[in-house]
N, C-alpha and C. Protein backbone atom coordinates (compact mmCIF):
# COMPACT_ATOMS: atom_id res chain seq x y z
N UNK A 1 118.61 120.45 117.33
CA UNK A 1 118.08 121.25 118.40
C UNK A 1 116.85 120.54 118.98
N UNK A 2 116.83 120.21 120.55
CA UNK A 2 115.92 119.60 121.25
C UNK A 2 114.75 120.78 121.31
N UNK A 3 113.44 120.71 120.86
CA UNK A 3 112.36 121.52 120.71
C UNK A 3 112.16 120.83 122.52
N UNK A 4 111.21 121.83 122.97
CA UNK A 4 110.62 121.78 123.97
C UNK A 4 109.02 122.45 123.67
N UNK A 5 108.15 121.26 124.19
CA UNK A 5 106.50 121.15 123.73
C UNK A 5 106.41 121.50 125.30
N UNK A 6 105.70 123.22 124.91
CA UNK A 6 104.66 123.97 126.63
C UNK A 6 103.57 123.96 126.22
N UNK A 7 102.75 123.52 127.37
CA UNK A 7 101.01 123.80 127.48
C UNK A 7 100.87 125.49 127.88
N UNK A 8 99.75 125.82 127.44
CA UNK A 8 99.12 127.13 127.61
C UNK A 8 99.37 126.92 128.45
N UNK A 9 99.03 128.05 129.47
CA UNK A 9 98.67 128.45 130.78
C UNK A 9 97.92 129.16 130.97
N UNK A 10 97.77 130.50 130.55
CA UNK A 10 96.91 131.75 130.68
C UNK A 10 95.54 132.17 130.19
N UNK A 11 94.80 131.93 130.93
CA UNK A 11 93.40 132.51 130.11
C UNK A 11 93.61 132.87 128.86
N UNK A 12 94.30 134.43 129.08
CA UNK A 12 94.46 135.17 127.95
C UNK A 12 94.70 134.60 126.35
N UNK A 13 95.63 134.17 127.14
CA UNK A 13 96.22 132.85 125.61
C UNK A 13 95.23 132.13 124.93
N UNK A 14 94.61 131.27 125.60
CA UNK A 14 93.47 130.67 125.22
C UNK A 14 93.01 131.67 124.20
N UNK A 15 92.13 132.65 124.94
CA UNK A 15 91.30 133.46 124.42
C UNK A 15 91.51 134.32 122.94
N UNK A 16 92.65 134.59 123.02
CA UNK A 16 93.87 135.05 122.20
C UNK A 16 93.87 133.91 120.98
N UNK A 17 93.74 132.47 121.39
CA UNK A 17 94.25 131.47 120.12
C UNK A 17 93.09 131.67 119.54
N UNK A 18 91.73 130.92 120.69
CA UNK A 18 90.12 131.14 119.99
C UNK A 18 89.76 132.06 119.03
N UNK A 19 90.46 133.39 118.97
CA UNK A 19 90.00 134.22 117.62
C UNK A 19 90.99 134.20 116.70
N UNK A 20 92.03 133.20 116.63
CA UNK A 20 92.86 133.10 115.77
C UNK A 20 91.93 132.54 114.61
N UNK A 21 92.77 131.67 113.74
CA UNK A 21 92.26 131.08 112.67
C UNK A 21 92.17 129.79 113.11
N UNK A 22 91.41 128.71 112.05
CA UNK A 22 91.06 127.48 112.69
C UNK A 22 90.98 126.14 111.51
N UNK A 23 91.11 125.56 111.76
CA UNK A 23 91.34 124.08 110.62
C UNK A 23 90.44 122.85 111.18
N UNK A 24 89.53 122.24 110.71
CA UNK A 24 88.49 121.41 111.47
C UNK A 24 88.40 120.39 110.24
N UNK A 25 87.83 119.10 110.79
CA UNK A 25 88.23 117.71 110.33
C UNK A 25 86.94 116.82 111.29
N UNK A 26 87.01 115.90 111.22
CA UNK A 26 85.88 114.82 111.84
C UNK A 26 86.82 114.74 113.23
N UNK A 27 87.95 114.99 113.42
CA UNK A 27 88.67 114.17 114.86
C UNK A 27 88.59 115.20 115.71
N UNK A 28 89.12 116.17 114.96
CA UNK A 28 89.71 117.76 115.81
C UNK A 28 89.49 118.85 115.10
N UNK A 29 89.70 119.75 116.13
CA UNK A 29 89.22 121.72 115.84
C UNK A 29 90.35 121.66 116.11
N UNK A 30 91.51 122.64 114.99
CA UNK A 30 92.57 123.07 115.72
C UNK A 30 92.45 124.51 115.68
N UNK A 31 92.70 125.52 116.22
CA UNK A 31 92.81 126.81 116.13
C UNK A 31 94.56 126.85 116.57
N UNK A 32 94.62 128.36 115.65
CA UNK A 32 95.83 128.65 115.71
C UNK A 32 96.58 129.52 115.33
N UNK A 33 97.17 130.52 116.18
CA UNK A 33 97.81 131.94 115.93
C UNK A 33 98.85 132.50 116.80
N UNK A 34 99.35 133.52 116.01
CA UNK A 34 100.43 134.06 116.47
C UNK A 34 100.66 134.73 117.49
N UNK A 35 101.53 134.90 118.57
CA UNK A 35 101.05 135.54 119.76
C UNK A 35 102.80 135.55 119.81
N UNK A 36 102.96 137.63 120.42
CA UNK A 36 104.22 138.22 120.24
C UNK A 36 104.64 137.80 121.53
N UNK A 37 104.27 137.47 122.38
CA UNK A 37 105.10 137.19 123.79
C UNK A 37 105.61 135.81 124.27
N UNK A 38 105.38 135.23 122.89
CA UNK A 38 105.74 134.07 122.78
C UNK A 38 107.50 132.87 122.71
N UNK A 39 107.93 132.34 122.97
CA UNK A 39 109.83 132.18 122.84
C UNK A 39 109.14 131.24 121.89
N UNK A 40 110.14 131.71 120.73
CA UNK A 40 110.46 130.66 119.38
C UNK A 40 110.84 129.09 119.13
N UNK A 41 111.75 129.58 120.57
CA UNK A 41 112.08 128.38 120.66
C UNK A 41 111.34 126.86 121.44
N UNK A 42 110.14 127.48 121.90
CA UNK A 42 109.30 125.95 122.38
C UNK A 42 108.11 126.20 121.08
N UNK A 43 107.44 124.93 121.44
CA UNK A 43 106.20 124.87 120.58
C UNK A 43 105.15 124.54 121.88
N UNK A 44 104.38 125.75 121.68
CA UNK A 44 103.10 125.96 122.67
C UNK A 44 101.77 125.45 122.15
N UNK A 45 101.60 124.50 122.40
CA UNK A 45 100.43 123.58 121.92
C UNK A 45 99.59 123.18 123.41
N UNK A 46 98.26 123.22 123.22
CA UNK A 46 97.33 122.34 124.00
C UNK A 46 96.51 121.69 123.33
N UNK A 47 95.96 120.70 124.40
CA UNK A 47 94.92 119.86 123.82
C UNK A 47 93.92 119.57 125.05
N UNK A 48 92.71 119.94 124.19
CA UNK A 48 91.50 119.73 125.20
C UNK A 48 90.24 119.11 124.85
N UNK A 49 89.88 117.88 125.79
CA UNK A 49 88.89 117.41 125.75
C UNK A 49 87.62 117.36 126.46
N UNK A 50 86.39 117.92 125.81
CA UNK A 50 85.66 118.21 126.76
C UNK A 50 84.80 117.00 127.35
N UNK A 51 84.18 117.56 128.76
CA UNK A 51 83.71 115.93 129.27
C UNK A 51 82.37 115.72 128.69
N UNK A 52 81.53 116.29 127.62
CA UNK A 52 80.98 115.03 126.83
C UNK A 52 81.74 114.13 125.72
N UNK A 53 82.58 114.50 126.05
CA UNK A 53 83.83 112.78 125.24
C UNK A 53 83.46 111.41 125.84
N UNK A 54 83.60 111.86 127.24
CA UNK A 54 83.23 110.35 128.04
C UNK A 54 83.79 110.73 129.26
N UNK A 55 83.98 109.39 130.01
CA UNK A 55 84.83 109.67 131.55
C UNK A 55 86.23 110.03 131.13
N UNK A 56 87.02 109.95 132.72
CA UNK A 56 87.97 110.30 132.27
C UNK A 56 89.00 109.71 131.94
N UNK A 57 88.85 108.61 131.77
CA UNK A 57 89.97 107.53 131.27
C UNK A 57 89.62 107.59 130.00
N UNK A 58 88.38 107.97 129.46
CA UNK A 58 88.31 108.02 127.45
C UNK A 58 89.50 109.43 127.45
N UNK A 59 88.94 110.49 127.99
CA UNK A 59 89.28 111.90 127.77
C UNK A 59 91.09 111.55 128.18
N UNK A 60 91.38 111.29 128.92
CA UNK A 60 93.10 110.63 129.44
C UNK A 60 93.43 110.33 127.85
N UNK A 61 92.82 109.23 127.94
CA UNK A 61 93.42 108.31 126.65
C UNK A 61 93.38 109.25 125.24
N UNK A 62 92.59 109.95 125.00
CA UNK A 62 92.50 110.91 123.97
C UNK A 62 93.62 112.04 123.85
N UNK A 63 93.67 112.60 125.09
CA UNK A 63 95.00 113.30 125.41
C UNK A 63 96.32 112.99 124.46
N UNK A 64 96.77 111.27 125.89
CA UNK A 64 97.54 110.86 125.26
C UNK A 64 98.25 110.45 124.03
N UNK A 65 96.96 109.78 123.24
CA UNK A 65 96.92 109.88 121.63
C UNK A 65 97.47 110.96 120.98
N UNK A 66 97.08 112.54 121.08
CA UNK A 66 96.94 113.64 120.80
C UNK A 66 98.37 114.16 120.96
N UNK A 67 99.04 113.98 122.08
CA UNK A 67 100.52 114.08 122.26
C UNK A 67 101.66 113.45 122.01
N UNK A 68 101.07 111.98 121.02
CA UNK A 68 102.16 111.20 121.39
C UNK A 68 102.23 111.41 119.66
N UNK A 69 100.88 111.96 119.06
CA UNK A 69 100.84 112.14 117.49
C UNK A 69 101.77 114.14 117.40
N UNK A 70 101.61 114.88 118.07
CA UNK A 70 102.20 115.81 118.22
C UNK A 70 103.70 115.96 118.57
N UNK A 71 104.32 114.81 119.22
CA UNK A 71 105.47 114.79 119.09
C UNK A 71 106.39 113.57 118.13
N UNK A 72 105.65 113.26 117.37
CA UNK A 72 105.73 112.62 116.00
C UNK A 72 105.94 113.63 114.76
N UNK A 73 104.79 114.79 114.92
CA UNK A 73 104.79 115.64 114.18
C UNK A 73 105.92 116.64 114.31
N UNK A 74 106.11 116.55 115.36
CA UNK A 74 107.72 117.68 115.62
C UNK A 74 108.98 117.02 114.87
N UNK A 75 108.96 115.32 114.92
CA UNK A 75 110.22 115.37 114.44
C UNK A 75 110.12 115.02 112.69
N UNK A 76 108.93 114.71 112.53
CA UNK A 76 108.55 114.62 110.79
C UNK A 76 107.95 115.44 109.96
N UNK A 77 107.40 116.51 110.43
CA UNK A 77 106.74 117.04 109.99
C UNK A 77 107.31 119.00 110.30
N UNK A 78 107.77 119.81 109.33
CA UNK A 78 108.36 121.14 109.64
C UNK A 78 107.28 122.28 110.39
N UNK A 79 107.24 122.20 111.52
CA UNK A 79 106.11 123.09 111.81
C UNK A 79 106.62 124.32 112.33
N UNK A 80 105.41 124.97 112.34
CA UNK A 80 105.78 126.64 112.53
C UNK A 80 105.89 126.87 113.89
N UNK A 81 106.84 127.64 114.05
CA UNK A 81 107.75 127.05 115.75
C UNK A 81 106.44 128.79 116.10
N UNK A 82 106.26 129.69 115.39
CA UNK A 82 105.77 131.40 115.75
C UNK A 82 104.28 131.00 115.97
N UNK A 83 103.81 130.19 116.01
CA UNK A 83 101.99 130.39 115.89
C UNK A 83 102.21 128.91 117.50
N UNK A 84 100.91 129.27 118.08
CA UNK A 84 100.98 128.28 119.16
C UNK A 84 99.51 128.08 118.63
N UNK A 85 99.22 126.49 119.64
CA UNK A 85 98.44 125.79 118.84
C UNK A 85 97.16 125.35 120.10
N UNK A 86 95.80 124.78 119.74
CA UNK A 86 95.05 124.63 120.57
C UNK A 86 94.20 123.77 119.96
N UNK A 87 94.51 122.26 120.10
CA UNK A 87 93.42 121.26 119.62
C UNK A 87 92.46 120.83 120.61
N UNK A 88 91.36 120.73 119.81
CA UNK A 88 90.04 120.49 120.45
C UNK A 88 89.64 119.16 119.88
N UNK A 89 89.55 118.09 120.71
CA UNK A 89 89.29 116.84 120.29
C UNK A 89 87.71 116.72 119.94
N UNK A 90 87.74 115.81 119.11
CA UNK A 90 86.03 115.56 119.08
C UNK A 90 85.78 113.70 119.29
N UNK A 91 84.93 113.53 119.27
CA UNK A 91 84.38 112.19 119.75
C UNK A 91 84.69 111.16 119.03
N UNK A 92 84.53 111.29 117.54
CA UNK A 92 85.43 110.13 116.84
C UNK A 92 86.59 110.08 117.04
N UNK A 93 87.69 110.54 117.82
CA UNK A 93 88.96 110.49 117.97
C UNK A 93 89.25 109.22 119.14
N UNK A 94 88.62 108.69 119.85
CA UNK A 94 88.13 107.89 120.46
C UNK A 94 88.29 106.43 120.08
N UNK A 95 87.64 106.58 119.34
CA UNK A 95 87.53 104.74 118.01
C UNK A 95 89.15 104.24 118.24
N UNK A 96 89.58 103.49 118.29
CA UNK A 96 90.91 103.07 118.87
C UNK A 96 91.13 102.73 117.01
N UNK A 97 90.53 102.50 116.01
CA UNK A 97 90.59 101.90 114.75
C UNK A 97 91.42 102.84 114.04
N UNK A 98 91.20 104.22 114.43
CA UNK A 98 91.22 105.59 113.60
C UNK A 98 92.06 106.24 113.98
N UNK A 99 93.44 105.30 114.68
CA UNK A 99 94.52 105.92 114.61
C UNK A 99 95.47 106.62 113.79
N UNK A 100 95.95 105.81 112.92
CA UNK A 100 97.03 106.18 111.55
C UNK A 100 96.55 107.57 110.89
N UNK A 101 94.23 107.36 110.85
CA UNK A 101 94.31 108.47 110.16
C UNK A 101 93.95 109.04 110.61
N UNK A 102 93.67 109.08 112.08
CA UNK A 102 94.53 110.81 112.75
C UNK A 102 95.71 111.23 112.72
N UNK A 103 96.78 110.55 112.37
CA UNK A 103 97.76 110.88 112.67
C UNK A 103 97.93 111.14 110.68
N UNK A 104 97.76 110.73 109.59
CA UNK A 104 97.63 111.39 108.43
C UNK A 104 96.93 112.74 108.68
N UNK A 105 95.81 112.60 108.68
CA UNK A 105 95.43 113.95 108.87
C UNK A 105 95.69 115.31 109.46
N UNK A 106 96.66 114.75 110.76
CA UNK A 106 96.57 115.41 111.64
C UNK A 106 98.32 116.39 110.60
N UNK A 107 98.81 115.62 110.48
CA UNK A 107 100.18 115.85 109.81
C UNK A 107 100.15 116.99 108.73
N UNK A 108 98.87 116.40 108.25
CA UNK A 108 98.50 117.48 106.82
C UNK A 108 98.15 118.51 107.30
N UNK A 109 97.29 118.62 108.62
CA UNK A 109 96.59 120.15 108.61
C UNK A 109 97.80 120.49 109.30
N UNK A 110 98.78 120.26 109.80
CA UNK A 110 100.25 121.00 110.28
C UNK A 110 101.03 122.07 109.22
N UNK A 111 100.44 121.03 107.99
CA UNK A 111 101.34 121.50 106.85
C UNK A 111 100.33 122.30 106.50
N UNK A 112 99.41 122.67 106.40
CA UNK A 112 98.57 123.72 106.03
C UNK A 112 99.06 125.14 106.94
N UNK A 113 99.41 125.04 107.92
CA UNK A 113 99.87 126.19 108.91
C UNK A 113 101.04 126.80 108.34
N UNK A 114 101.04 127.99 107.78
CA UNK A 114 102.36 128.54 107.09
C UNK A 114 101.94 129.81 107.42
């Protein structure tokens, strides 16, 4: 089954994830919770970088990182299709060095989500 990865859209949502629960690390804040109006069948994830990261070709590039490790995690990693997700990058995510172990890390706190 082809998963399909949606970005938030709605204030509400946002606001809604922010008092969810939350998992934090040196790279990223992830928050993350369940929300009933949700289809099972996509995985509702965002990712946001705020602009003291840098310009916007750091903040681009951080993105990209962030999505290309998120749809890595969809096909290796069993994640919970019912909780939608909202990563918040932080500034060491940046370091071009500290790839792999964002992407370790990032894998593990997936598996912490049950």
């Amino acid at each position: 089954m082809k998963t399909k990865i949606v970005s938030l859209k709605k204030n509400e949502d946002f606001k809604k994830i922010l008092n969810g629960k939350k998992l934090s690390n040196k790279y990223f804040v992830m928050f993350y919770k369940k929300i009933l109006s949700k289809n099972n069948n996509n995985l509702n994830i965002s990712i946001i970088t705020k602009k003291k990261l840098g310009n916007a070709v750091s903040r681009n590039f951080c993105k990209r990182r962030f999505k290309s490790l998120v749809n890595e995690a969809v096909k290796k990693v069993s994640l919970n299709f019912n909780y939608s997700y909202l990563i918040l990058a932080k500034e060491n995510s940046l370091k071009k060095e500290s790839f792999q172990e964002i992407k370790k890390i990032m894998f593990a706190e997936f598996n912490k989500v049950r």
